[in-house]
Protein backbone atom coordinates (compact mmCIF):
# COMPACT_ATOMS: atom_id res chain seq x y z
CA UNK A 1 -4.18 -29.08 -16.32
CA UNK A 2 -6.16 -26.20 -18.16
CA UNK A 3 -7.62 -23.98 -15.28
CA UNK A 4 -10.50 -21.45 -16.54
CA UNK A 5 -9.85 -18.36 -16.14
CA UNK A 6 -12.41 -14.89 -15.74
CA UNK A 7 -10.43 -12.03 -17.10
CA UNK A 8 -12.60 -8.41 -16.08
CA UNK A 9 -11.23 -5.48 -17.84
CA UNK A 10 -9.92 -7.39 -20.78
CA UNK A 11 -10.70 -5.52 -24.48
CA UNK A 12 -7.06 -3.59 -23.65
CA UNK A 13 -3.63 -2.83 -21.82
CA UNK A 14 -2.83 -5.06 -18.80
CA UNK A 15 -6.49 -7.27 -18.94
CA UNK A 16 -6.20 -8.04 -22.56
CA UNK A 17 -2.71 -9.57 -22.18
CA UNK A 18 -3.33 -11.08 -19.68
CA UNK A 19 -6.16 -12.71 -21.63
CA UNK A 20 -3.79 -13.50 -24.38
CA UNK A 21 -0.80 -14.95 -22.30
CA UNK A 22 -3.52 -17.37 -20.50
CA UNK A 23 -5.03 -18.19 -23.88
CA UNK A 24 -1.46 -19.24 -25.27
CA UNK A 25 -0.99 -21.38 -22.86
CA UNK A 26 -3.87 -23.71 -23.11
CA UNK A 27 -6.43 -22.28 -20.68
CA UNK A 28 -10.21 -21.44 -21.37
CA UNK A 29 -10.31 -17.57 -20.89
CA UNK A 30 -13.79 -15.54 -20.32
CA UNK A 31 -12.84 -12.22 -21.42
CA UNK A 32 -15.40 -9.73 -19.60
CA UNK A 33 -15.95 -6.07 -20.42
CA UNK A 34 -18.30 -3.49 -21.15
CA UNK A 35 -17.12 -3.17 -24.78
CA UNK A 36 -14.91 -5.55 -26.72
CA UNK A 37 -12.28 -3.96 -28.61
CA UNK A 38 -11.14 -5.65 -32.39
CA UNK A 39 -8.17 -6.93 -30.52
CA UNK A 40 -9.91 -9.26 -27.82
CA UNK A 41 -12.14 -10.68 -30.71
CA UNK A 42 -9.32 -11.57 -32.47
CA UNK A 43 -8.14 -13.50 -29.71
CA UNK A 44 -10.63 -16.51 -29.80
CA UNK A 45 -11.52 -16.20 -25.91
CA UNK A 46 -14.94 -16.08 -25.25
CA UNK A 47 -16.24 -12.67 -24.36
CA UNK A 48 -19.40 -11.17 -22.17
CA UNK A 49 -19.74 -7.72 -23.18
CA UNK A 50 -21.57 -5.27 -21.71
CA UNK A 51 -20.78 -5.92 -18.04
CA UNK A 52 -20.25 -2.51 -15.56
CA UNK A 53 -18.60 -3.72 -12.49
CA UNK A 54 -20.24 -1.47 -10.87
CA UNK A 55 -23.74 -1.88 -11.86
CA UNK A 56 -25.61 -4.76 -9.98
CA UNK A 57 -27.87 -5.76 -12.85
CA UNK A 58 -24.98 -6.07 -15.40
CA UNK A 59 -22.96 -8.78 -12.58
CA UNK A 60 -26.39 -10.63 -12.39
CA UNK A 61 -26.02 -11.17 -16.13
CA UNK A 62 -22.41 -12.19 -15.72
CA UNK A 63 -23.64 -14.88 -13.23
CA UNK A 64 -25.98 -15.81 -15.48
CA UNK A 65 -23.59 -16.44 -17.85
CA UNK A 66 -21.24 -18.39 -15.83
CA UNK A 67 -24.01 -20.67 -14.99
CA UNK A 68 -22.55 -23.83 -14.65
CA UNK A 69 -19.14 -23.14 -15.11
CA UNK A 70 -16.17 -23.34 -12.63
CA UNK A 71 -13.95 -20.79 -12.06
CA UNK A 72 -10.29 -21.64 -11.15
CA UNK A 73 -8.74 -18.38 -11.46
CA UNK A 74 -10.90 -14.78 -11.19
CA UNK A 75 -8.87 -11.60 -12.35
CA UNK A 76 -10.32 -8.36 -11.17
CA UNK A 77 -8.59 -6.22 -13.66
CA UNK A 78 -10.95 -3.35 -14.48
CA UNK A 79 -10.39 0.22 -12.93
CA UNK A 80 -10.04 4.01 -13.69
CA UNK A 81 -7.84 6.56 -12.56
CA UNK A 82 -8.63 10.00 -12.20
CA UNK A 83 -6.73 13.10 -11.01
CA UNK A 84 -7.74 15.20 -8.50
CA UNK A 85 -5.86 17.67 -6.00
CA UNK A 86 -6.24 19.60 -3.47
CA UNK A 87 -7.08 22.67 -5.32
CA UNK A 88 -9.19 21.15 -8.11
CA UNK A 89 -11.02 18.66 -5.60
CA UNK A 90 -13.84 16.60 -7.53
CA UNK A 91 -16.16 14.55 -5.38
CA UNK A 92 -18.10 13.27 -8.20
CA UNK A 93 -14.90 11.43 -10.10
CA UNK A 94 -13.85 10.06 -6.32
CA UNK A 95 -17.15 8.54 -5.90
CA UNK A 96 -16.88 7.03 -9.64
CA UNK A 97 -13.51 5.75 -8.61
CA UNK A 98 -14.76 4.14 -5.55
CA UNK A 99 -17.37 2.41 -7.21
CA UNK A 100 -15.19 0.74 -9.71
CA UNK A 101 -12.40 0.57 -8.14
CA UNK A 102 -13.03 -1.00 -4.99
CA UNK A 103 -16.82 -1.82 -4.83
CA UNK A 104 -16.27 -3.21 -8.78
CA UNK A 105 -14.31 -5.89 -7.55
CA UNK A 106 -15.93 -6.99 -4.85
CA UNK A 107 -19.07 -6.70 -6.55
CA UNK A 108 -17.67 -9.25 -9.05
CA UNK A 109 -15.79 -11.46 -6.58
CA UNK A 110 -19.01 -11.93 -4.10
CA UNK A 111 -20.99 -12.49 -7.21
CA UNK A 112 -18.88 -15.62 -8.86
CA UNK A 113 -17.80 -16.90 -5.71
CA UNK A 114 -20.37 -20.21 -6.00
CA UNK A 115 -18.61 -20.16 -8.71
CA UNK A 116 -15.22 -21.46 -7.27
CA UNK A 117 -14.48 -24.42 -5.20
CA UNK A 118 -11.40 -24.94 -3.07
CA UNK A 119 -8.38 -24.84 -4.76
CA UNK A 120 -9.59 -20.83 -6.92
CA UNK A 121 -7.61 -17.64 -6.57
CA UNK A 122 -8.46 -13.99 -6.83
CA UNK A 123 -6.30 -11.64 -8.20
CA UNK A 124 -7.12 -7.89 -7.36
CA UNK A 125 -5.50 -5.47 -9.46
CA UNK A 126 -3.95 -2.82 -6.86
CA UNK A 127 -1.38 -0.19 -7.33
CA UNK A 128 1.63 0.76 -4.60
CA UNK A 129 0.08 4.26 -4.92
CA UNK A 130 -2.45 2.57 -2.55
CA UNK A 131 0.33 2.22 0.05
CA UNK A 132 0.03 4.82 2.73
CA UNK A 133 3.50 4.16 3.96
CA UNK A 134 4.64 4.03 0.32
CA UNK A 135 2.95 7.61 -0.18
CA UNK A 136 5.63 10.53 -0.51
CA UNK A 137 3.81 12.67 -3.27
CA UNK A 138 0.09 13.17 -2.39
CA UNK A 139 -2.32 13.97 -4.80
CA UNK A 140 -4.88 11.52 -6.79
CA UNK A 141 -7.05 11.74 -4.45
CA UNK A 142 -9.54 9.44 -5.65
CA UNK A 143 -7.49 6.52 -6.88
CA UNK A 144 -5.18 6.89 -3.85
CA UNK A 145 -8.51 6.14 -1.68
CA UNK A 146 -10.12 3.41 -4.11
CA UNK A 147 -6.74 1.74 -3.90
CA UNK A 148 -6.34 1.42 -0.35
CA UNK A 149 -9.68 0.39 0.06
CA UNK A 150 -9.27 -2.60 -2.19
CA UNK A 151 -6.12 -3.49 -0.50
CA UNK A 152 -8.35 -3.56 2.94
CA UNK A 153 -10.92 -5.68 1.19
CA UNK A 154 -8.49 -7.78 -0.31
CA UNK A 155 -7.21 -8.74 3.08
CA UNK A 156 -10.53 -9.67 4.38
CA UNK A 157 -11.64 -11.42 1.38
CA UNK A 158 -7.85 -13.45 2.04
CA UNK A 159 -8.80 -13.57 5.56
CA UNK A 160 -12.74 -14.73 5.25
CA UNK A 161 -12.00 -17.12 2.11
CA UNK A 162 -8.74 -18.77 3.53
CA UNK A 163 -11.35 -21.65 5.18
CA UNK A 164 -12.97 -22.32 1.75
CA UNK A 165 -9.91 -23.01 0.40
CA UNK A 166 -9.53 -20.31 -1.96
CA UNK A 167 -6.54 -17.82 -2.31
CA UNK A 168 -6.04 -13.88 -2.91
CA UNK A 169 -3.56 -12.15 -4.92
CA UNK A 170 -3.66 -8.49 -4.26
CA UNK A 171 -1.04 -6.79 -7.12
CA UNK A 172 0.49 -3.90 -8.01
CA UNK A 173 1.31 -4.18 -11.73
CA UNK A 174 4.14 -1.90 -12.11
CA UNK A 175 4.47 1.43 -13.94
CA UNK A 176 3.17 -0.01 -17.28
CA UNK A 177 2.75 1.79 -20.55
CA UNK A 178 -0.89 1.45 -21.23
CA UNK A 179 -3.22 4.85 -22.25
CA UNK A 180 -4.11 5.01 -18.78
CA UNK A 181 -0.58 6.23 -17.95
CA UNK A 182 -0.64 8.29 -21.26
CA UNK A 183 1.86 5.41 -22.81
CA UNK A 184 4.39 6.38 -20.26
CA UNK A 185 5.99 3.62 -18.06
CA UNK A 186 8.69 1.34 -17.45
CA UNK A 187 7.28 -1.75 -19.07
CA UNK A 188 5.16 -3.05 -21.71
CA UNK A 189 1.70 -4.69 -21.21
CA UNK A 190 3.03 -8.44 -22.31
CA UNK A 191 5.68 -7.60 -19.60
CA UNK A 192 3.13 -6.73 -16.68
CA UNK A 193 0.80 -9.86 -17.83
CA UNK A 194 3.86 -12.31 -17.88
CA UNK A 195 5.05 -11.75 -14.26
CA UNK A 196 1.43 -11.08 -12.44
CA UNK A 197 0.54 -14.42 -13.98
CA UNK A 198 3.85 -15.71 -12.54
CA UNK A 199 2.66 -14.16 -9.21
CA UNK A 200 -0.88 -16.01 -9.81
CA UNK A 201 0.97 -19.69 -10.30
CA UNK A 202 2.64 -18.91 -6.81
CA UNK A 203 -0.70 -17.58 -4.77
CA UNK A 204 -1.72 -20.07 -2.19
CA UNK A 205 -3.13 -20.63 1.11
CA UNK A 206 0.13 -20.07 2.77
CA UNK A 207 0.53 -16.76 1.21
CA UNK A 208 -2.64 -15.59 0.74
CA UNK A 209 -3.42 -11.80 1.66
CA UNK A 210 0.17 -10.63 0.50
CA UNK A 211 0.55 -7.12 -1.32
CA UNK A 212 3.07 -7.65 -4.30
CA UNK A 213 4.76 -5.92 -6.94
CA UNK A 214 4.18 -7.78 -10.41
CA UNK A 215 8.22 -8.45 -9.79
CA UNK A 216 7.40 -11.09 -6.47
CA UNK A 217 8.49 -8.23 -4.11
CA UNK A 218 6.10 -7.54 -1.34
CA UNK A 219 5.51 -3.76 -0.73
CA UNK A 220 4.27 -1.85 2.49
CA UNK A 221 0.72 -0.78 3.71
């Protein structure tokens, strides 16, 4: 059965594939972003544009949008990464991180959530370089912090949503080649989008809460 399916962060790299593999395969996809690039309109998916996750009045307006409409499957995609270290420390680009990295997506998630009914999963886009026990490098200060946050949120949301009947995913990609690795990476896009909608099939109750790797392995805290 065709499950709808709210894509955030989807005009390029990892959220616009994933748009496009969904699409292919028969479901209704609402691509949302702040601007659309030529290759999401080509896709056919229907688009909101203009939508900051981390600005309250733009998720009103997604709401708004989504009036009426179920959500099976929500997709937190969208996120920066900035580079700080110790000696070139910027508390300005942590903040921005924070806000759209881990207040972004639960900002979107608490907004849609009459959304769903039992039965919907979240997907939060993570990265291992939120694992503190995985941490053996330092540095990135900022998206270090914003990433282990969201894993702690993604827990509770698992935790606190478990009785409604609805499921989180909370991902690590892998190290894909999109611009915000500079191109660098050990997979494509298509290759990211195809297994972390694998690991979206497999999310359930049962397992809900779990921090995986886009390949179905579950990494550390």
């Amino acid at each position: 059965m065709a499950s709808t399916i709210v894509v955030t962060g989807a005009n390029r790299g990892i959220g616009l594939e994933l748009a496009r593999q969904w699409q292919a395969r028969g479901d209704t996809v609402i691509g949302v972003c702040r601007r659309p690039s030529e290759e999401l309109q080509t896709l056919g998916v229907h688009i909101i544009d203009g939508i900051d996750v981390s600005d309250d009045n733009s998720l009103r307006r997604l709401r708004e949008e989504l009036d009426g409409t179920r959500v099976d499957v929500l997709y937190n995609n969208a996120g920066i990464l900035r580079d700080e270290h110790l000696d070139a420390m910027d508390y300005d680009r942590i903040r921005e991180q924070f806000e759209i990295n881990t207040l972004g997506p639960l900002r979107v998630t608490t907004a849609l959530l009459d959304r769903m009914a039992e039965g919907g999963r979240i997907g939060l886009m993570t990265s291992r370089i939120g694992s503190i026990a995985d941490n053996d490098s330092g540095g990135r200060y900022g998206y270090r912090m914003s990433k282990a946050a969201l894993n702690a949120a993604g827990k509770s949301l698992a935790l606190d949503l478990q009785p409604r009947g609805i499921a989180v995913a909370i991902l690590h990609p892998g190290y894909v080649r999109t611009e915000m690795t500079n191109h660098s990476g050990h997979i494509t896009p298509a290759e990211a989008a195809e297994r972390l909608i694998q690991r979206m099939d497999e999310l359930s109750l049962e397992n809900t809460g779990t921090f995986w790797h886009s390949d179905g392995s579950v990494l550390p805290w």
